[in-house]
C-alpha atoms as a PDB file:
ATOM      1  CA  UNK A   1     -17.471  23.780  16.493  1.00  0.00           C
ATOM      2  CA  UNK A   2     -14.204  25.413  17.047  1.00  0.00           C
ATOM      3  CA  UNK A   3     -13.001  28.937  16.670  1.00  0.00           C
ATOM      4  CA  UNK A   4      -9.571  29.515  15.191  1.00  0.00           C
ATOM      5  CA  UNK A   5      -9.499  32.636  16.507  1.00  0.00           C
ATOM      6  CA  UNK A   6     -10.010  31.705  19.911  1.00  0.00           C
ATOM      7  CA  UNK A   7      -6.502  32.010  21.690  1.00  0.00           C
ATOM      8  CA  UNK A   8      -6.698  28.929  23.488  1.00  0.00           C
ATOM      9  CA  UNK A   9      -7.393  27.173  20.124  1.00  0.00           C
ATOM     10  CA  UNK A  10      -3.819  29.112  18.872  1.00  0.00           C
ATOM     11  CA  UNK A  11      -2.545  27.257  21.754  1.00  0.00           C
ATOM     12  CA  UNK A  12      -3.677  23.648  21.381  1.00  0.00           C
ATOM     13  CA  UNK A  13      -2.641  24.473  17.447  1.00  0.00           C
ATOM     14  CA  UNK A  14       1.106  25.747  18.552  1.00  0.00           C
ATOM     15  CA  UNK A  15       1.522  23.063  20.702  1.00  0.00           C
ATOM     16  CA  UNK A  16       0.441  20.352  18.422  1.00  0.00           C
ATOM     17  CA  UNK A  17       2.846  21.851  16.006  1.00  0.00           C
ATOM     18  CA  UNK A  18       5.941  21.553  18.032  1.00  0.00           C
ATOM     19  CA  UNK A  19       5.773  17.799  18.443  1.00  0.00           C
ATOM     20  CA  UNK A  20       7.771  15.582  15.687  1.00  0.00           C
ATOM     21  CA  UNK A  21       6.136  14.164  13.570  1.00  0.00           C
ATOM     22  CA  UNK A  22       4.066  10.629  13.752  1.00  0.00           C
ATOM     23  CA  UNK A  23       4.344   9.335  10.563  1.00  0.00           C
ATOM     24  CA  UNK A  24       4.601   5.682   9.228  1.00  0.00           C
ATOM     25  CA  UNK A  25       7.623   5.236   6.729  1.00  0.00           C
ATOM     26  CA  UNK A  26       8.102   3.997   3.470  1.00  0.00           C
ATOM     27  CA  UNK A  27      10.514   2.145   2.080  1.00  0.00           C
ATOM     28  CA  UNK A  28      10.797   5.134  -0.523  1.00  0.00           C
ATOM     29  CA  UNK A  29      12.593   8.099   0.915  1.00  0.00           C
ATOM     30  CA  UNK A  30      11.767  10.104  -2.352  1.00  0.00           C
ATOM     31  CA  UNK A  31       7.731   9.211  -1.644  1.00  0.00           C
ATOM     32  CA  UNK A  32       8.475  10.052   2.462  1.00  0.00           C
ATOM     33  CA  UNK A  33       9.869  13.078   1.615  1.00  0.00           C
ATOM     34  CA  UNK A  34       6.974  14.219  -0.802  1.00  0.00           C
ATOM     35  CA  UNK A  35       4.068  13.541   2.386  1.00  0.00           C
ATOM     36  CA  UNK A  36       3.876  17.229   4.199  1.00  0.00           C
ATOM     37  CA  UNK A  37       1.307  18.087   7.039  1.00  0.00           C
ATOM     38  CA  UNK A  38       0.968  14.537   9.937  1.00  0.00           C
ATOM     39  CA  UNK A  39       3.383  12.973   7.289  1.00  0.00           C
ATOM     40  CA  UNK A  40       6.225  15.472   8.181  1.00  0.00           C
ATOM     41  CA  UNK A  41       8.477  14.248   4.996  1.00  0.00           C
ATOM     42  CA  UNK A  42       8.703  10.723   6.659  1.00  0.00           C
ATOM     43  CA  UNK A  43       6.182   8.869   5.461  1.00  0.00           C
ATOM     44  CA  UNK A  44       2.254   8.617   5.460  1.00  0.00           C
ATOM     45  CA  UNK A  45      -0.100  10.012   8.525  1.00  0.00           C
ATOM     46  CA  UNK A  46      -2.252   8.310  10.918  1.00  0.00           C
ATOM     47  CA  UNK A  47      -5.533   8.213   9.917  1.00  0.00           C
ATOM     48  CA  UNK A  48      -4.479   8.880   5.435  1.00  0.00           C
ATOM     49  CA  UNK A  49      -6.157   6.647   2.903  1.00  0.00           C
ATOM     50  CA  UNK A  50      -3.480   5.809   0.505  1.00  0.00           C
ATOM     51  CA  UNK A  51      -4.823   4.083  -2.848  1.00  0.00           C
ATOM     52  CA  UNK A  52      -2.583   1.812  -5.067  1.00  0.00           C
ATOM     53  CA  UNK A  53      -3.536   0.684  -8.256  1.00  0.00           C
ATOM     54  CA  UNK A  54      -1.870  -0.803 -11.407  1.00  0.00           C
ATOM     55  CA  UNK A  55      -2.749  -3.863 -13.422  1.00  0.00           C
ATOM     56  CA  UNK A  56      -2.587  -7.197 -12.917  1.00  0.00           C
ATOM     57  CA  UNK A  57       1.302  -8.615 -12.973  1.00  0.00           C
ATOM     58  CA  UNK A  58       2.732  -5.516 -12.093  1.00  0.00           C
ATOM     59  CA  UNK A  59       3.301  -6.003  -8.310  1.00  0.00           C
ATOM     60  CA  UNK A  60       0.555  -4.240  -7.065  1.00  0.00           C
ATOM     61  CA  UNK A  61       0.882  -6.603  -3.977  1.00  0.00           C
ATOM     62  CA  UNK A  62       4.063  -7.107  -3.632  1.00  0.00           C
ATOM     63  CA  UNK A  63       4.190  -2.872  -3.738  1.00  0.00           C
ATOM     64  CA  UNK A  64       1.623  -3.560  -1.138  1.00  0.00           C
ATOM     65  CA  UNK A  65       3.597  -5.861   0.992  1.00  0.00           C
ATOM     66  CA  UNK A  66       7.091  -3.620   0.528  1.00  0.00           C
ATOM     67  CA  UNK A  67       5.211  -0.878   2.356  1.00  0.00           C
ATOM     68  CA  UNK A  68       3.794  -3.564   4.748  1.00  0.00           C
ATOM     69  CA  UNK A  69       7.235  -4.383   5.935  1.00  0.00           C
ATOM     70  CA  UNK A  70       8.526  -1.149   6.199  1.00  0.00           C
ATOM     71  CA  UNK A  71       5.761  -0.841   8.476  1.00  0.00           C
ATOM     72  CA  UNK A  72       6.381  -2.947  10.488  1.00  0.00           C
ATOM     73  CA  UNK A  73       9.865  -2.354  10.990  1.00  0.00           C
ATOM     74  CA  UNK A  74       8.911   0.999  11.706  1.00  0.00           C
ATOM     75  CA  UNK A  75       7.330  -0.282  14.991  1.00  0.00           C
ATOM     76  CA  UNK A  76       3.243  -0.393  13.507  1.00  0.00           C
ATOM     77  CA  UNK A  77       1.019  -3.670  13.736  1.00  0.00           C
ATOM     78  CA  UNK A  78      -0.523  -4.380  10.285  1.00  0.00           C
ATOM     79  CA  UNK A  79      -3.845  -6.297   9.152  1.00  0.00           C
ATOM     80  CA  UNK A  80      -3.428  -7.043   5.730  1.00  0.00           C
ATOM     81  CA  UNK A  81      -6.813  -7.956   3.849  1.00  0.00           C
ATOM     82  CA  UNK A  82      -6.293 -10.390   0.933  1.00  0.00           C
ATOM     83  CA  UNK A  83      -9.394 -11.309  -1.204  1.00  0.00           C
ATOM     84  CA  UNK A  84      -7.127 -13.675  -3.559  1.00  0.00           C
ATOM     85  CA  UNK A  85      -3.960 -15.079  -1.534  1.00  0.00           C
ATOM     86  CA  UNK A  86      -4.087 -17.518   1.367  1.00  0.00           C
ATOM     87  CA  UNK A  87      -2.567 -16.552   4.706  1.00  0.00           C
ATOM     88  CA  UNK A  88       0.247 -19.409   3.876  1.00  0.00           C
ATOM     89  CA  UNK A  89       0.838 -17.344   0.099  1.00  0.00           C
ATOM     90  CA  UNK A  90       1.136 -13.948   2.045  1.00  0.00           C
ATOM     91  CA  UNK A  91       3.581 -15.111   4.579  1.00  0.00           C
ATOM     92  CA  UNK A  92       5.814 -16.893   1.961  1.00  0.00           C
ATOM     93  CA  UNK A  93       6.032 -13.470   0.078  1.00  0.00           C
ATOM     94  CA  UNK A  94       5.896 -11.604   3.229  1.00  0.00           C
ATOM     95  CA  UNK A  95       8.858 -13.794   4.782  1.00  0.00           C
ATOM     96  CA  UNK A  96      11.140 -13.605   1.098  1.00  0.00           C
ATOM     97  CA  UNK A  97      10.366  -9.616   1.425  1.00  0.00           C
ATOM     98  CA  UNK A  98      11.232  -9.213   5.291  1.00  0.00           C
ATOM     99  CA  UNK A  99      13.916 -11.989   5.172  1.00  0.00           C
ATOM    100  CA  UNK A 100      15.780 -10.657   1.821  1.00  0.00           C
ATOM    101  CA  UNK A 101      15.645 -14.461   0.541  1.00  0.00           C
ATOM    102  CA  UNK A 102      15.090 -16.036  -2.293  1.00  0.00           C
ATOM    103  CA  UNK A 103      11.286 -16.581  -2.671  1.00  0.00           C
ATOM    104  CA  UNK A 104      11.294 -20.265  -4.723  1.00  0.00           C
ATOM    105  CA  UNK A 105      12.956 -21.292  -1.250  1.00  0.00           C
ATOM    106  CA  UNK A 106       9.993 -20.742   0.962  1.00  0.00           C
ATOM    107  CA  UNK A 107       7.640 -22.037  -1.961  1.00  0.00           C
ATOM    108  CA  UNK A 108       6.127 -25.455  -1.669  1.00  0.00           C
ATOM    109  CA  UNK A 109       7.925 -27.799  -3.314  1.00  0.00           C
ATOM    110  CA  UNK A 110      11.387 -26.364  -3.243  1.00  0.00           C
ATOM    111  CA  UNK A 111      11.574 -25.626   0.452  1.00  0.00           C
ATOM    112  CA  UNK A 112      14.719 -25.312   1.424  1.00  0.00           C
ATOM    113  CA  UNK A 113      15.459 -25.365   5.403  1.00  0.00           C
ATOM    114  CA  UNK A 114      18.923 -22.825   4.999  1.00  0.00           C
ATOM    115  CA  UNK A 115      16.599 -20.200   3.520  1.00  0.00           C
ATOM    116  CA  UNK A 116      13.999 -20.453   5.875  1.00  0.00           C
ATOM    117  CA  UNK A 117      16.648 -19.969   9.320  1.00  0.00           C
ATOM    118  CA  UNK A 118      18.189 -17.083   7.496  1.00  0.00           C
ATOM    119  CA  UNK A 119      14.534 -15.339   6.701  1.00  0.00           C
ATOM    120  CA  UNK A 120      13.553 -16.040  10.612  1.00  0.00           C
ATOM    121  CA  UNK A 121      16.738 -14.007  11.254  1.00  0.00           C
ATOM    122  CA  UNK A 122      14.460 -10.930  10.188  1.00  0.00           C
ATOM    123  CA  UNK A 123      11.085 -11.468  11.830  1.00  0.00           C
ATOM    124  CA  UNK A 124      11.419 -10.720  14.940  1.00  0.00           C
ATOM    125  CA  UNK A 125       8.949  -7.655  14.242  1.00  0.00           C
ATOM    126  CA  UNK A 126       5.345  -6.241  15.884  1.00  0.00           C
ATOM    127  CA  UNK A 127       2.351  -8.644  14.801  1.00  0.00           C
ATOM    128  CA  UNK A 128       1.308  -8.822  11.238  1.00  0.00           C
ATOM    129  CA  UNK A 129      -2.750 -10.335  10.962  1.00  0.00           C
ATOM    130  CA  UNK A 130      -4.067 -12.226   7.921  1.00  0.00           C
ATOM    131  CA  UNK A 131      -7.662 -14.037   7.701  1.00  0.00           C
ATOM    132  CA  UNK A 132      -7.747 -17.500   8.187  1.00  0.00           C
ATOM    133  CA  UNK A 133      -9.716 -17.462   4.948  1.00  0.00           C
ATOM    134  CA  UNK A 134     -10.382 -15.970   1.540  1.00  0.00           C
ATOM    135  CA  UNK A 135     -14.038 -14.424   1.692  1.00  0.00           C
ATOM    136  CA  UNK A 136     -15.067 -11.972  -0.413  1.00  0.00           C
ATOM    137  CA  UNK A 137     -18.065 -10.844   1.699  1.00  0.00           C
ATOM    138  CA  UNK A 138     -17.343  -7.315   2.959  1.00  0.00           C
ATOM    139  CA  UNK A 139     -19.262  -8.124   6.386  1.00  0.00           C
ATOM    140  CA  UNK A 140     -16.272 -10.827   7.113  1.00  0.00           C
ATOM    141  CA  UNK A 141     -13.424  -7.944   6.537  1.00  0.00           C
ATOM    142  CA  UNK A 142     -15.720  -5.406   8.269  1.00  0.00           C
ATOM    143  CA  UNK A 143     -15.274  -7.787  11.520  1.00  0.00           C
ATOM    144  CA  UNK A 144     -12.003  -9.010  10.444  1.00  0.00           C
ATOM    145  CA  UNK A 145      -9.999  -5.095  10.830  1.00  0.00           C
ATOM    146  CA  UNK A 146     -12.263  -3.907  13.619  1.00  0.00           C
ATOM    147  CA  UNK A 147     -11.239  -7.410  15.601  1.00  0.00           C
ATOM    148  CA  UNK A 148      -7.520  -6.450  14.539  1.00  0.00           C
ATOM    149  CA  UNK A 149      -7.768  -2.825  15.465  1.00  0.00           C
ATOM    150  CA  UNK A 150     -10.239  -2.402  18.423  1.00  0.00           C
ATOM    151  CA  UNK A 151      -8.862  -5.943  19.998  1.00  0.00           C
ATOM    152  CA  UNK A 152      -4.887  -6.174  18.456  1.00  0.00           C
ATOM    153  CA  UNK A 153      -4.111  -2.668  18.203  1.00  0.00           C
ATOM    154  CA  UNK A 154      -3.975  -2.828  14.675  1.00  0.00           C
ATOM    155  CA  UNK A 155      -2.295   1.131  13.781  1.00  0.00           C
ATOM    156  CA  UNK A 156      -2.079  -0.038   9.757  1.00  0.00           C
ATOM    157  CA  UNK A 157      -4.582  -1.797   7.529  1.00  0.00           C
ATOM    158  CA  UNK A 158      -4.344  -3.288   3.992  1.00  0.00           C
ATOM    159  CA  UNK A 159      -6.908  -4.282   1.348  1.00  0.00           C
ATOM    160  CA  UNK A 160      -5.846  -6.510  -1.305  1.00  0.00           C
ATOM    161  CA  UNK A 161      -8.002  -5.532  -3.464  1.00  0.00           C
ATOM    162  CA  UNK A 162     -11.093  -2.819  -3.589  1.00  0.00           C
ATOM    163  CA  UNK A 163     -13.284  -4.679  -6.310  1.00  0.00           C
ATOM    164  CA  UNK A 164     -13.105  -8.119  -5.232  1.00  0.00           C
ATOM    165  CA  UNK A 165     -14.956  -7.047  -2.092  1.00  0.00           C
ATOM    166  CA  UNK A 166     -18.039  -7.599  -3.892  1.00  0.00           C
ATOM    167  CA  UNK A 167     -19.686  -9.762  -7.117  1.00  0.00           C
ATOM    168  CA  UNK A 168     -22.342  -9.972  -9.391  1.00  0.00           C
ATOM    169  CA  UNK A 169     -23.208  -7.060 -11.836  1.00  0.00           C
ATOM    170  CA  UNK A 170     -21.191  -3.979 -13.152  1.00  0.00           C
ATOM    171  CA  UNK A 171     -23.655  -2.026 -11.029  1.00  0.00           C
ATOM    172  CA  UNK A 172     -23.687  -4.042  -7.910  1.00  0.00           C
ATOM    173  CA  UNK A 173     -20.017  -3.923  -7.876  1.00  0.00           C
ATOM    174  CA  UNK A 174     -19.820  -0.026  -8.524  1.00  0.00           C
ATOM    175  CA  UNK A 175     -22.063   0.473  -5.867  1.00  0.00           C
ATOM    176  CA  UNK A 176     -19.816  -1.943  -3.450  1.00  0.00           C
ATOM    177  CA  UNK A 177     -16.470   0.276  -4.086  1.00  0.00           C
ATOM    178  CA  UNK A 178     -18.807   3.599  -3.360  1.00  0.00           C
ATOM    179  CA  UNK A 179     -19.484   1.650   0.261  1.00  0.00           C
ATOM    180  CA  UNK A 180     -16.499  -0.170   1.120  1.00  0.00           C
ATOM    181  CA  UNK A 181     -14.586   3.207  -0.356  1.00  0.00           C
ATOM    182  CA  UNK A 182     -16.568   5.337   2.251  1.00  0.00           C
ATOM    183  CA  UNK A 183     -16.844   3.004   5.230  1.00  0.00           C
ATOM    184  CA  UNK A 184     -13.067   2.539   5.146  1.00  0.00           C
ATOM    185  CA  UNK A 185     -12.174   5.808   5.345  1.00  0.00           C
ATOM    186  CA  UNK A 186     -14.311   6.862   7.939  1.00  0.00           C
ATOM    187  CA  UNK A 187     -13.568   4.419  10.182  1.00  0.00           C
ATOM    188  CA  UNK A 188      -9.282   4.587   9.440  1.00  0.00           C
ATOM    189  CA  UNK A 189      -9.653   8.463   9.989  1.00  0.00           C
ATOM    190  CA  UNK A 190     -11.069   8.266  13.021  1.00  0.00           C
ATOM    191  CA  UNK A 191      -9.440   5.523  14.385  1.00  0.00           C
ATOM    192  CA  UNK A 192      -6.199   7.033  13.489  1.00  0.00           C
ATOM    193  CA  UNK A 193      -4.918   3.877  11.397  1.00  0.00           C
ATOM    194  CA  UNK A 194      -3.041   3.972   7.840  1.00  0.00           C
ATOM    195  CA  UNK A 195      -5.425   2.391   4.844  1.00  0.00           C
ATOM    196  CA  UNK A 196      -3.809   1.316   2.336  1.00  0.00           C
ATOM    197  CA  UNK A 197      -5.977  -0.224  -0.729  1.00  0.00           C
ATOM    198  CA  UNK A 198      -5.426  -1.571  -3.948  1.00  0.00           C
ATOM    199  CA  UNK A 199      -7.157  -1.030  -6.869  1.00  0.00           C
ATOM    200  CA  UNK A 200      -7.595  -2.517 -10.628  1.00  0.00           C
ATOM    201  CA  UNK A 201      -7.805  -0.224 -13.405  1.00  0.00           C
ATOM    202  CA  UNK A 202     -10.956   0.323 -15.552  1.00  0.00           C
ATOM    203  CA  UNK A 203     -11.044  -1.587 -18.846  1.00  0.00           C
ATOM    204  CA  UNK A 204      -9.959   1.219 -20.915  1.00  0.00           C
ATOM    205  CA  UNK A 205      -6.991   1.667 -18.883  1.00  0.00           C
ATOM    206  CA  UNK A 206      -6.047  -1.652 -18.573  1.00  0.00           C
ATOM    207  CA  UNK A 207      -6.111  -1.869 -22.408  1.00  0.00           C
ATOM    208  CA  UNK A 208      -4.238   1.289 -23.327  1.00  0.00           C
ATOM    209  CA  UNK A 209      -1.138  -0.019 -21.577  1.00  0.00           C
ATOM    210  CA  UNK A 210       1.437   2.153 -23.494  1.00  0.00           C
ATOM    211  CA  UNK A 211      -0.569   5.191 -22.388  1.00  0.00           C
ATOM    212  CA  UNK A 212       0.538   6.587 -18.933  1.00  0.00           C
ATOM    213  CA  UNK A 213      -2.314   5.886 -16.390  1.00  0.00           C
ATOM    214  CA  UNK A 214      -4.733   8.311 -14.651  1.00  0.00           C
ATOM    215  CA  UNK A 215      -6.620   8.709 -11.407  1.00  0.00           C
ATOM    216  CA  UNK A 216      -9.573   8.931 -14.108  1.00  0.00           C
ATOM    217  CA  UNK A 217      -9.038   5.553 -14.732  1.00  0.00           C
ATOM    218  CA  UNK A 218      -9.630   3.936 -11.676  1.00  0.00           C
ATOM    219  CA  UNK A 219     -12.240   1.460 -11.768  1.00  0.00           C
ATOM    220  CA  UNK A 220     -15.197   2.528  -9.636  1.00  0.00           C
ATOM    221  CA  UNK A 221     -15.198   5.943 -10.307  1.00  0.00           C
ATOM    222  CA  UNK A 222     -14.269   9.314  -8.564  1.00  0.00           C
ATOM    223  CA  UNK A 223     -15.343   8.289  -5.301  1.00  0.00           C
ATOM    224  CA  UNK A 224     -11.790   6.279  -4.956  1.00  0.00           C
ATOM    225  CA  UNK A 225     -10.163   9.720  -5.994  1.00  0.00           C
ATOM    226  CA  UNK A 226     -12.140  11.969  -4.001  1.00  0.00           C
ATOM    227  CA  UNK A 227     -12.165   9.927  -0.532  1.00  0.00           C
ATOM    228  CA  UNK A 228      -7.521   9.052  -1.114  1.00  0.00           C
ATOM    229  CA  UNK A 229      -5.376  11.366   0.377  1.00  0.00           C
ATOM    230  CA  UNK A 230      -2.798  10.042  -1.591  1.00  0.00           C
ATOM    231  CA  UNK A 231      -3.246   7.895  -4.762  1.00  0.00           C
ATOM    232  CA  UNK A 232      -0.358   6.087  -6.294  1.00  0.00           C
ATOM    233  CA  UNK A 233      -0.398   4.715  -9.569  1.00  0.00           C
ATOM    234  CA  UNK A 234       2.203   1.951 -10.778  1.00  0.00           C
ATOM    235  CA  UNK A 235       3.713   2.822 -14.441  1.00  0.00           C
ATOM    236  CA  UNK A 236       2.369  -0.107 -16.659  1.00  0.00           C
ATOM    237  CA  UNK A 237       3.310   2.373 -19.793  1.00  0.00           C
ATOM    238  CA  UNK A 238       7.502   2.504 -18.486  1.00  0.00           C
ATOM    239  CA  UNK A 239       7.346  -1.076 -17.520  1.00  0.00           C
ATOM    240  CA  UNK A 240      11.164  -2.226 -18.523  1.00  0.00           C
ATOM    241  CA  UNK A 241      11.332  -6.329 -17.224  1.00  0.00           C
ATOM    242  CA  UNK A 242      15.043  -7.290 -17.133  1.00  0.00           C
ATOM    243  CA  UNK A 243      14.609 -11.155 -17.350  1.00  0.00           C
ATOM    244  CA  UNK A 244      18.883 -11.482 -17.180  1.00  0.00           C
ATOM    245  CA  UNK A 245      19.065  -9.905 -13.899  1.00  0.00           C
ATOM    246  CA  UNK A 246      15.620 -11.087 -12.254  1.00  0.00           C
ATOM    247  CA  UNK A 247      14.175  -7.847 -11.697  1.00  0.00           C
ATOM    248  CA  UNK A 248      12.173  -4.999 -13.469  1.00  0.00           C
ATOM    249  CA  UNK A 249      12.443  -0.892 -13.141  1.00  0.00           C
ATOM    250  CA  UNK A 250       9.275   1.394 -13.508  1.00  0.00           C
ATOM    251  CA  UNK A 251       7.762   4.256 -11.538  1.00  0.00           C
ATOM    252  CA  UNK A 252       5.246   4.769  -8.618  1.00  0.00           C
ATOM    253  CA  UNK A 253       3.400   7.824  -9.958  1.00  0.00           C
ATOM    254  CA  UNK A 254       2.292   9.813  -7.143  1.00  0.00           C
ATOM    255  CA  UNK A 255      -0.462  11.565  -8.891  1.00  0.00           C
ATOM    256  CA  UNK A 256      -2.847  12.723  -6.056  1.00  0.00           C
ATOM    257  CA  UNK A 257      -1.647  14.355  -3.088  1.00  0.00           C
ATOM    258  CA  UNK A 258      -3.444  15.998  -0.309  1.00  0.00           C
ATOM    259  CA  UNK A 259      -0.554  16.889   1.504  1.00  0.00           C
ATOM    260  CA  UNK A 260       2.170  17.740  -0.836  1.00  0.00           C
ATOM    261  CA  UNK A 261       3.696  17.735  -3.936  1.00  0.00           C
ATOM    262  CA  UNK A 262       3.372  14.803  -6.918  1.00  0.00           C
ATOM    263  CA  UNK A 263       5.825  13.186  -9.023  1.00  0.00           C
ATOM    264  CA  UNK A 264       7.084  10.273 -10.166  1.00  0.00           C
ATOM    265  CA  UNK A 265       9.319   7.794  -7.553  1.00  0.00           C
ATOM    266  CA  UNK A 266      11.697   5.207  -9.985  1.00  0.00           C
ATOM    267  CA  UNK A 267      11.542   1.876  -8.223  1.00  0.00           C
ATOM    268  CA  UNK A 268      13.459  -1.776  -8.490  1.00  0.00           C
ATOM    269  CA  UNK A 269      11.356  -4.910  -8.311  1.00  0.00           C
ATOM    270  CA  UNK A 270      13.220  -7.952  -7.710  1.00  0.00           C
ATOM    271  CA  UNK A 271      11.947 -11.058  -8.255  1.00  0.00           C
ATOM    272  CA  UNK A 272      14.457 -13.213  -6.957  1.00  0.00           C
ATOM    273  CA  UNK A 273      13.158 -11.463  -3.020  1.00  0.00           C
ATOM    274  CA  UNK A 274      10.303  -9.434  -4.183  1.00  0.00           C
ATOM    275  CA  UNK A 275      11.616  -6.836  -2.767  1.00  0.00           C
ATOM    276  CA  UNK A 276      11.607  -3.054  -3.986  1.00  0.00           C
ATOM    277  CA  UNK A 277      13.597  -0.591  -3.587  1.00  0.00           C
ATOM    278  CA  UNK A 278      14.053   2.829  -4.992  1.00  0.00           C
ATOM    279  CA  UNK A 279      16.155   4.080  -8.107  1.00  0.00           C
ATOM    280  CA  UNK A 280      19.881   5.777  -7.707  1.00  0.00           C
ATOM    281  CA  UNK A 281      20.597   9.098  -9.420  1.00  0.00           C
ATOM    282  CA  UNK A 282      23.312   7.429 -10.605  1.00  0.00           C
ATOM    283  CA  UNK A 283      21.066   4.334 -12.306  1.00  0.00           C
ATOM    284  CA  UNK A 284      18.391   6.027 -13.808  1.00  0.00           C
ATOM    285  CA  UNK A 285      20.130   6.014 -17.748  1.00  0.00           C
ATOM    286  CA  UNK A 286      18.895   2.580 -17.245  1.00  0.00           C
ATOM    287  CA  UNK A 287      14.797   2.913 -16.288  1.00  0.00           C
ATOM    288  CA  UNK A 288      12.462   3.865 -18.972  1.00  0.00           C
ATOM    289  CA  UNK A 289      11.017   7.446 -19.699  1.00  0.00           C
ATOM    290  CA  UNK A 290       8.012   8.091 -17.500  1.00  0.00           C
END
């Protein structure tokens, strides 16, 4: 129990104040910018669980792995979670993304030895932790990002995504997102470390795909919304794919935030790199209207 009225608590508070801030950045300066209190307008706090969800084929991991590299860069050590890629399909993404290369050059089949020395160029960053296999049993990532935290240091963690951590019934599953939604967050708040964790739609969402999503449509209910400090939603309704130039332009709707304002962040997928990167002023004529 603590008194705020105690003066020595007006001191620790004061104190704590003064010091910069100890955020983790984004590659989004528009999303940094809109992350007040620990985020101090640079990016997301130590300790914030940050959902992400948009359907399937609209770069919800490759978002996912954007903010993962910025992360990195940025000094953290990440454990990313995937329930559907192999550790050698997240580093060929993950290289393409960090090394701004071409991605059908690190793919199997096409390999091409120029592309890979020029994406090594880039990856001399901290350590970035994947499984050494898919399971979708919630007790293997439960030891999986305490080993990478309590043992690696692990300051950022990723799940890729919320309702494969569980199978069998609509129920069973429901109930699994209630857990895994609540265990995660406890444990990244007071451990200090970033969550990040994707998230499919519902099936009314997911079929109403020229409507502009809600939190309300998550699927697994308003636990996912109540327990996020920040939710993010990608724009499946202002979707605009520009097969000519490789690339597409949407949003990142920032529609819950605990520590500042919302809005809506234009982005620029490219699928020659997968990287992202955010809208210019002076190209938005060009992206649809959110």
């Amino acid at each position: 129990m603590r008194d705020l009225n105690d003066v020595a608590f007006q001191e620790q508070f004061a104190s704590r104040q003064r010091l910069d801030p100890d955020a983790v950045p984004t590659h989004l300066p528009a999303l940094n910018s809109m992350m007040h209190d620990d985020g101090g307008q640079r990016g997301f706090g130590r300790g914030w669980f940050i959902t992400l969800a948009g359907l399937t084929g609209h770069g919800k991991s490759i978002t996912a792995l954007n903010f993962c590299v910025s992360a990195l860069r940025a000094g953290e050590r990440v454990a990313y979670v995937s329930l559907e890629m192999s550790a050698q399909q997240i580093a060929a993404r993950y290289y393409a993304i960090a090394g701004k290369v071409p991605i059908v050059g690190l793919e199997r089949g096409s390999f091409n030895e120029r592309i890979w020395t020029e994406a090594k160029k880039e990856l001399a960053l901290p350590s970035l932790w994947v499984p050494d296999k898919i399971s979708g049993r919630w007790e293997d990532q439960v030891a999986f990002i305490r080993e990478a935290v309590e043992e690696h240091g692990a300051t950022y963690v990723i799940l890729d995504y919320l309702q494969l951590t569980s199978v069998g019934s609509e129920q069973d599953i429901m109930k699994a997102i209630s857990e895994v939604t609540t265990d995660l967050r406890t444990y990244c708040a007071n451990e200090g470390v970033v969550a990040l964790v994707l998230s499919q739609f519902n099936r009314t969402t997911s079929s109403e795909f020229r409507v502009r999503p809600r939190m309300t449509g998550l699927w697994g209910g308003a636990i996912i919304e109540q327990s996020s400090d920040v939710v993010l939603l990608l724009a499946h309704h202002a979707f605009d794919r520009d097969d000519n130039n490789k690339c597409s332009r949407t949003y990142i709707q920032v529609e819950k935030n605990r520590h500042g304002v919302v809005g809506d962040v234009p982005v620029l997928n490219s699928y020659r790199d997968l990287t992202q990167r955010q809208g210019m002023p002076d190209e938005l004529d060009g992206w649809p209207d959110p």
